[in-house]
Structure formats: C-alpha cells, structure tokens
N, C-alpha and C. Protein backbone atom coordinates (compact mmCIF):
# COMPACT_ATOMS: atom_id res chain seq x y z
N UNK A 1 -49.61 63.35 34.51
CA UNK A 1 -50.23 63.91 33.33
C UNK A 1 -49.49 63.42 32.10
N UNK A 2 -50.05 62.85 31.29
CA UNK A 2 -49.33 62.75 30.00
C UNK A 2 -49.46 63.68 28.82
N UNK A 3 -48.86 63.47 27.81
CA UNK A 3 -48.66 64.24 27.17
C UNK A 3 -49.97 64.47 25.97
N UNK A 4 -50.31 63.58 26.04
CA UNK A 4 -52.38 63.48 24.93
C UNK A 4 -52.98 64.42 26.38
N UNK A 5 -53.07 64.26 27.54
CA UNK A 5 -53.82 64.82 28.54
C UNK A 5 -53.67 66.78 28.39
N UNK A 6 -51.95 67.15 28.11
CA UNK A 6 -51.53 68.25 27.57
C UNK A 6 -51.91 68.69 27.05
N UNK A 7 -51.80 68.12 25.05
CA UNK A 7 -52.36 68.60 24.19
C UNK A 7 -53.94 68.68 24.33
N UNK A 8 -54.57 67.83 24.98
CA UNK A 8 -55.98 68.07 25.06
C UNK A 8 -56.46 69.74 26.09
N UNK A 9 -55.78 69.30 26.81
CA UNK A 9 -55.92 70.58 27.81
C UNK A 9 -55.33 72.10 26.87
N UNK A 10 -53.89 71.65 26.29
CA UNK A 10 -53.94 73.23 25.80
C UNK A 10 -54.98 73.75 24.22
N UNK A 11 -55.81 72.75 23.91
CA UNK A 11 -56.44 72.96 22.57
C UNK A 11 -57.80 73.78 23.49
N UNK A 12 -58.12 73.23 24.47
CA UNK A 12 -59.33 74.18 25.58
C UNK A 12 -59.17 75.21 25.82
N UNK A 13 -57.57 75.07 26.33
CA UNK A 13 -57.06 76.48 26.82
C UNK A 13 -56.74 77.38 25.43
N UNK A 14 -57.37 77.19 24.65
CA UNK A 14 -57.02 78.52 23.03
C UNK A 14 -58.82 78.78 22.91
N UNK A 15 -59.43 77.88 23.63
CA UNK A 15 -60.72 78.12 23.13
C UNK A 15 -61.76 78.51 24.79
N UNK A 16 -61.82 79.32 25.10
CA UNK A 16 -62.34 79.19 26.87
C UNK A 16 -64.18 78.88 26.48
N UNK A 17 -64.12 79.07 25.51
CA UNK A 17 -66.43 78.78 25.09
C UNK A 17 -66.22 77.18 25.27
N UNK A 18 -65.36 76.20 25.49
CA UNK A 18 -65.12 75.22 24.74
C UNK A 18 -65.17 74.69 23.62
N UNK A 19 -65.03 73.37 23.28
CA UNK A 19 -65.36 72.80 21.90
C UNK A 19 -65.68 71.43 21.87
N UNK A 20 -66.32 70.89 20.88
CA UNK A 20 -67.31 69.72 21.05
C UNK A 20 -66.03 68.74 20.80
N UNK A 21 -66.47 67.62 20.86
CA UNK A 21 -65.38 66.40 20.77
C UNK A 21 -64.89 66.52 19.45
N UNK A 22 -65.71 66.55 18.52
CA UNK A 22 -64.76 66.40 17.02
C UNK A 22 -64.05 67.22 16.49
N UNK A 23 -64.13 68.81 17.13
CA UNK A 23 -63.69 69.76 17.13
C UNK A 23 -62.00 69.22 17.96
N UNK A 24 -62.18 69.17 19.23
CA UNK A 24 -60.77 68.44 19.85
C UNK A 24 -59.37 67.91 18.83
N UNK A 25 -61.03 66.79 18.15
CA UNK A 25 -59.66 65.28 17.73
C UNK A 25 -59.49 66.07 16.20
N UNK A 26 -60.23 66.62 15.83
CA UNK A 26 -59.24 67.89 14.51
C UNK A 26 -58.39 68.32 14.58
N UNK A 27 -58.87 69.50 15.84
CA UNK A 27 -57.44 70.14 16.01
C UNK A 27 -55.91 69.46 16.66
N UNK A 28 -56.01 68.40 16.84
CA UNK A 28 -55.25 67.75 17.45
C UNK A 28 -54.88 66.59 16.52
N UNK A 29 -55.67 66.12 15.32
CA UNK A 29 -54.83 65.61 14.10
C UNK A 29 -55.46 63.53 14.61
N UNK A 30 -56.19 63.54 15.59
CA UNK A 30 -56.47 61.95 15.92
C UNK A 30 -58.02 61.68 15.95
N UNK A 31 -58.23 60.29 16.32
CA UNK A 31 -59.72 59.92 16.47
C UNK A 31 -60.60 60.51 17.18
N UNK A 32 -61.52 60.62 17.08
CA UNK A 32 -62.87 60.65 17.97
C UNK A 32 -62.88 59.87 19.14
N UNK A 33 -62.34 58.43 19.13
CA UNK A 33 -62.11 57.73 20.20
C UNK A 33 -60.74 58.10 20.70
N UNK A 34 -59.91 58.02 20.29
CA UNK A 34 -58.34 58.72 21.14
C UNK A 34 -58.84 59.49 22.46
N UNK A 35 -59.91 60.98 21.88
CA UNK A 35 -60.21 61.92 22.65
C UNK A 35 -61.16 61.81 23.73
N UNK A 36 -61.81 60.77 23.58
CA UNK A 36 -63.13 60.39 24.32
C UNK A 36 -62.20 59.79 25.83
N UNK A 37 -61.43 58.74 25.37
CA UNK A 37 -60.61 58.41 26.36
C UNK A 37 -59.93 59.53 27.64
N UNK A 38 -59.35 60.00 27.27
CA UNK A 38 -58.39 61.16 27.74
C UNK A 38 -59.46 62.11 27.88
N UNK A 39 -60.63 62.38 27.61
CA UNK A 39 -61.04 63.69 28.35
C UNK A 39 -61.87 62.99 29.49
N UNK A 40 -62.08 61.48 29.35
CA UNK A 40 -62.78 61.06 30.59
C UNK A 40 -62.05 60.94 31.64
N UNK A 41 -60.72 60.87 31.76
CA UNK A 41 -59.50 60.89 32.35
C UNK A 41 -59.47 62.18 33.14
N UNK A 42 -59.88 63.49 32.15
CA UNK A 42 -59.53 64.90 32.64
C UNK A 42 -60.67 65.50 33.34
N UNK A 43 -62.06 64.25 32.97
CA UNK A 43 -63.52 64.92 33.67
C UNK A 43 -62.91 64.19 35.07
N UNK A 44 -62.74 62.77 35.30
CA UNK A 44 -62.05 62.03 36.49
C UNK A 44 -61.62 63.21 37.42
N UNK A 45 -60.63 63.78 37.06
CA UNK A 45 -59.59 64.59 37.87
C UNK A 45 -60.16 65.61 37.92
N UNK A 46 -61.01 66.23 37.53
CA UNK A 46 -61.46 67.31 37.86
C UNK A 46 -61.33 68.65 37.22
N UNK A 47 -60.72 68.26 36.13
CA UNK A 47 -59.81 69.45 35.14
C UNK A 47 -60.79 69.61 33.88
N UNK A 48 -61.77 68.47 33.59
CA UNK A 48 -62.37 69.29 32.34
C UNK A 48 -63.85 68.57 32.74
N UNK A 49 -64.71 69.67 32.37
CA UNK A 49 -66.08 69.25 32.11
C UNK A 49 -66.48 69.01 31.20
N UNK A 50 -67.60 68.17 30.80
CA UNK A 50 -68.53 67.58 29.87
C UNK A 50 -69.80 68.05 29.95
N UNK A 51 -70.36 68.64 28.66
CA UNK A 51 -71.53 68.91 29.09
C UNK A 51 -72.26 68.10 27.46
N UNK A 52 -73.35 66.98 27.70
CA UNK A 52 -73.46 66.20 26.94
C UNK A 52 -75.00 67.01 26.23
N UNK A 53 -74.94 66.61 25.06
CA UNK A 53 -75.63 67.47 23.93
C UNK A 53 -76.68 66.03 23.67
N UNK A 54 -77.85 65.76 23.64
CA UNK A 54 -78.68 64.85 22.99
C UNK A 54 -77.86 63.49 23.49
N UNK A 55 -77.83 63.45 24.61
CA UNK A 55 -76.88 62.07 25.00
C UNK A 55 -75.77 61.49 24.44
N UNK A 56 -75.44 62.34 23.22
CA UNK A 56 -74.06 61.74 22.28
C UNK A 56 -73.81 62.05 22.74
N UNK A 57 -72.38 61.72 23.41
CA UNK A 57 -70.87 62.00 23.42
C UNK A 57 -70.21 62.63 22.86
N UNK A 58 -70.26 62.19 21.53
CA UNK A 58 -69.33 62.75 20.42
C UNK A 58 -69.88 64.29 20.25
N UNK A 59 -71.01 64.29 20.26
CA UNK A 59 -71.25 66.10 20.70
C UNK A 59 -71.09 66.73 21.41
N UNK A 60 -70.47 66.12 22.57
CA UNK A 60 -70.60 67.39 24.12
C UNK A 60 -69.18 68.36 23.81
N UNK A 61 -70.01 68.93 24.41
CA UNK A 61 -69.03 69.97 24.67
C UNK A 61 -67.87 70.16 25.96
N UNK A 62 -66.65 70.18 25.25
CA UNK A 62 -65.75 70.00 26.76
C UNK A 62 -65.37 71.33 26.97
N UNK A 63 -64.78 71.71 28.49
CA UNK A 63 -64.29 72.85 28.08
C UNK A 63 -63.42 72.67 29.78
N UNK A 64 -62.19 73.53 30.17
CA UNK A 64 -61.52 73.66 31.23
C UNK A 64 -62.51 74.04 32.34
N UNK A 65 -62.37 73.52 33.51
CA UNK A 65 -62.89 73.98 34.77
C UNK A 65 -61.72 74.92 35.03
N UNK A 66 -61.90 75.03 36.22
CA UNK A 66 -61.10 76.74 36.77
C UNK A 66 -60.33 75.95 37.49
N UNK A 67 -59.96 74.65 37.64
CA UNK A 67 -58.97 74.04 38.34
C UNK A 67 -58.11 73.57 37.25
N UNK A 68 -58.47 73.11 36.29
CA UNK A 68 -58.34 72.52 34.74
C UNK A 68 -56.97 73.52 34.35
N UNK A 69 -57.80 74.99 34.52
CA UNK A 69 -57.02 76.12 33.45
C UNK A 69 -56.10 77.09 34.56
N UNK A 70 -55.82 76.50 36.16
CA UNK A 70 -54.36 76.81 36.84
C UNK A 70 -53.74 75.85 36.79
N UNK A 71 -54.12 73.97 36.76
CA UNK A 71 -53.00 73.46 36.15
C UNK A 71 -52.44 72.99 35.08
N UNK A 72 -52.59 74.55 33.90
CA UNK A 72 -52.61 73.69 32.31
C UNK A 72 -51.59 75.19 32.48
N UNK A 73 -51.95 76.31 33.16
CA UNK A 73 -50.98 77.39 33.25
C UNK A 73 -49.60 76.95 33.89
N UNK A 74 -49.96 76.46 34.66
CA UNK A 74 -48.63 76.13 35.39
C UNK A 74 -47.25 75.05 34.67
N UNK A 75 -48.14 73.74 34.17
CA UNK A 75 -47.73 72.96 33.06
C UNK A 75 -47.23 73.89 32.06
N UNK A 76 -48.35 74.85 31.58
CA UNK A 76 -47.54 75.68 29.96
C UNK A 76 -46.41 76.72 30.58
N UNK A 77 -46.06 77.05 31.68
CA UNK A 77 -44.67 77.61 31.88
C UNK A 77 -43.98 77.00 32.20
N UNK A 78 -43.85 75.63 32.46
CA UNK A 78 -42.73 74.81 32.78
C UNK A 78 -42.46 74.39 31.34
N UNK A 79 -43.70 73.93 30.56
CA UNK A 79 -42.97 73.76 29.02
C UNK A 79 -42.36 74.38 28.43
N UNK A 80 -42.71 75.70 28.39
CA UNK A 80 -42.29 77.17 27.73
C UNK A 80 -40.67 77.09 28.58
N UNK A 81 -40.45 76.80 29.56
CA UNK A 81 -39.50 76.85 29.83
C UNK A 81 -38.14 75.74 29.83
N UNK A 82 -38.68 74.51 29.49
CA UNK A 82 -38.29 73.10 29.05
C UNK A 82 -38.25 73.62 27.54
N UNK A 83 -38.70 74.09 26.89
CA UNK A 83 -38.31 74.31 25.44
C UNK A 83 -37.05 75.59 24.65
N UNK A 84 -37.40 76.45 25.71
CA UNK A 84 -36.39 77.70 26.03
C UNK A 84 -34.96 77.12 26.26
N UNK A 85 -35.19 76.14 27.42
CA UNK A 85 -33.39 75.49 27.38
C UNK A 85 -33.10 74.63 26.69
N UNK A 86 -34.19 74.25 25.65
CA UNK A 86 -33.76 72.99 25.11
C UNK A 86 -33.38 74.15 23.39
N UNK A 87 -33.98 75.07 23.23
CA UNK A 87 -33.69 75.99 22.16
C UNK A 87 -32.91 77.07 22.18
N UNK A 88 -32.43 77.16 23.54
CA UNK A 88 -31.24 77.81 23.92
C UNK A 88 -30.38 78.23 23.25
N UNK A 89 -29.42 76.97 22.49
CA UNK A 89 -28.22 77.44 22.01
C UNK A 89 -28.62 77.61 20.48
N UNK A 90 -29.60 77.60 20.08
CA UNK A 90 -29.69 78.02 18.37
C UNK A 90 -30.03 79.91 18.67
N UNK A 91 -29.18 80.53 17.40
CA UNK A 91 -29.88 81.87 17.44
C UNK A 91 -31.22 81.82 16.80
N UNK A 92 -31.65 82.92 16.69
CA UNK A 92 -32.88 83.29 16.09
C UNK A 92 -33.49 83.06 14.60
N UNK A 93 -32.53 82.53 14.00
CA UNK A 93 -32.85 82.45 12.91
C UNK A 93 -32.54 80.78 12.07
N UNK A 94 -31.58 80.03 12.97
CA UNK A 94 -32.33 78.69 13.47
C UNK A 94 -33.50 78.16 13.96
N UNK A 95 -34.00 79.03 14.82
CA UNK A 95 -35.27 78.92 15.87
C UNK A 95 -36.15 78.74 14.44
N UNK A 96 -36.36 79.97 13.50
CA UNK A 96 -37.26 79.85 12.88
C UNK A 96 -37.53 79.26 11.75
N UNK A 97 -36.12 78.69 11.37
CA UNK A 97 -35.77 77.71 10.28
C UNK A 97 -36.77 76.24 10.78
N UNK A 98 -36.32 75.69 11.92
CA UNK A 98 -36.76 74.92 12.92
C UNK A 98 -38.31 74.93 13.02
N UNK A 99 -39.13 75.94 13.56
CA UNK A 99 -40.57 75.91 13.14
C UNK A 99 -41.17 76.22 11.89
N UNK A 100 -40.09 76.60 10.75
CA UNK A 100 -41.01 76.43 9.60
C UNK A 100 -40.86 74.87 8.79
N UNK A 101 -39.65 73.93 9.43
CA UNK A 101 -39.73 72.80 8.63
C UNK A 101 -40.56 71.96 9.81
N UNK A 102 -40.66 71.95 11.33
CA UNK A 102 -41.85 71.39 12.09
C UNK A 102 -43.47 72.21 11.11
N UNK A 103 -43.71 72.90 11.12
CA UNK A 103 -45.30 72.97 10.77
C UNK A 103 -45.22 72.82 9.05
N UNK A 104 -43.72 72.33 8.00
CA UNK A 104 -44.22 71.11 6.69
C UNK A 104 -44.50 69.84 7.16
N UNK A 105 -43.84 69.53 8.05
CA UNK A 105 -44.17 68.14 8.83
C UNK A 105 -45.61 68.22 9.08
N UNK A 106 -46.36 68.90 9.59
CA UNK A 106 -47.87 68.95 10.22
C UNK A 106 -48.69 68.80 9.22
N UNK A 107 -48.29 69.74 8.18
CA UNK A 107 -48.96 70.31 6.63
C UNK A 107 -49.15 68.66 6.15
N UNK A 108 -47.81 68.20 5.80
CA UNK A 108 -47.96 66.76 5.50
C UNK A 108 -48.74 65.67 6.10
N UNK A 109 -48.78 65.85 7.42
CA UNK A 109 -49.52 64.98 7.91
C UNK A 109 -51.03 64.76 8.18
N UNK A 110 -51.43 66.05 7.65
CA UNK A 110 -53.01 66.41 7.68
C UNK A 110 -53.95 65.86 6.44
C-alpha cells in the first residue's frame, strides 16, 4: 500500500456516502488524474468501488467497500501508533505548537 493509496482511503473513510472524484483530489490538495490512477489501483484490490455517473469518470462516485474500511482501520492504528512513538518525547504543548505550524504549511499550499 502506498502512501497516495492511504490518503485516498482515509479521505473515504471521513465520508462513508462517498465522494465523487473531484471531491477526492480537493480534499487531498492534487489532480483529477493523480486520483483516477490510485483509485483504479484500490477498485483492482478490492478496497474501493466505483460507481460511474453518465459514463464520466471524473463523476463517479467512490466510496470504501467493507473490505476497503477493515483494512484502512487496521492501517489507521498502526499509523496512530507510528506517530505516537514518533511524538513521544515532545510534551503537550510542543505537540500543538507542531500541528499549528504543519496546517500554515497546508494553508499555504492551497
């Protein structure tokens, strides 16, 4: 699994109605084509469905299968927990120093 396969999977997993392709590559800050790639990857495997709107593409709607959303759970507690030891030794008020200068970085980049 890579890490575009991740972020694609956990932007589904915030939304369970799904969301159409351009909806995806918004919330996720990239192309229309970036996403097209990688969710054909995740229809492949069996983890996300497509359900195509007027034969576009760019309209369908993706959303987690029920195999999709136990291995995007399982992935998000090993991250949650890869990030826990990696944020370990800052106290609490590093931690949040830390996510408020990561999401000016985002702000900027949008």
């Amino acid at each position: 699994m890579t890490l575009s396969q991740f972020d694609v999977m956990a932007a589904l997993h915030r939304s369970e109605g799904g969301m159409i392709m351009t909806e995806v590559s918004t919330a996720l800050v990239v192309s229309n084509g970036n996403i097209t790639g990688i969710v054909d990857r995740l229809v492949d495997d069996g983890l996300v469905i497509r359900s195509m709107r007027g034969g576009d593409r760019r309209t369908s709607s993706v959303r987690l299968t029920s195999k999709g959303r136990r291995r995007f759970d399982r992935m998000a507690k090993k991250h949650e927990e890869w990030v826990n030891e990696l944020l370990g030794s800052l106290d609490p008020v590093e931690v949040e120093g830390l996510i408020g200068a990561l999401g000016k970085v985002r702000i900027q980049t949008e």
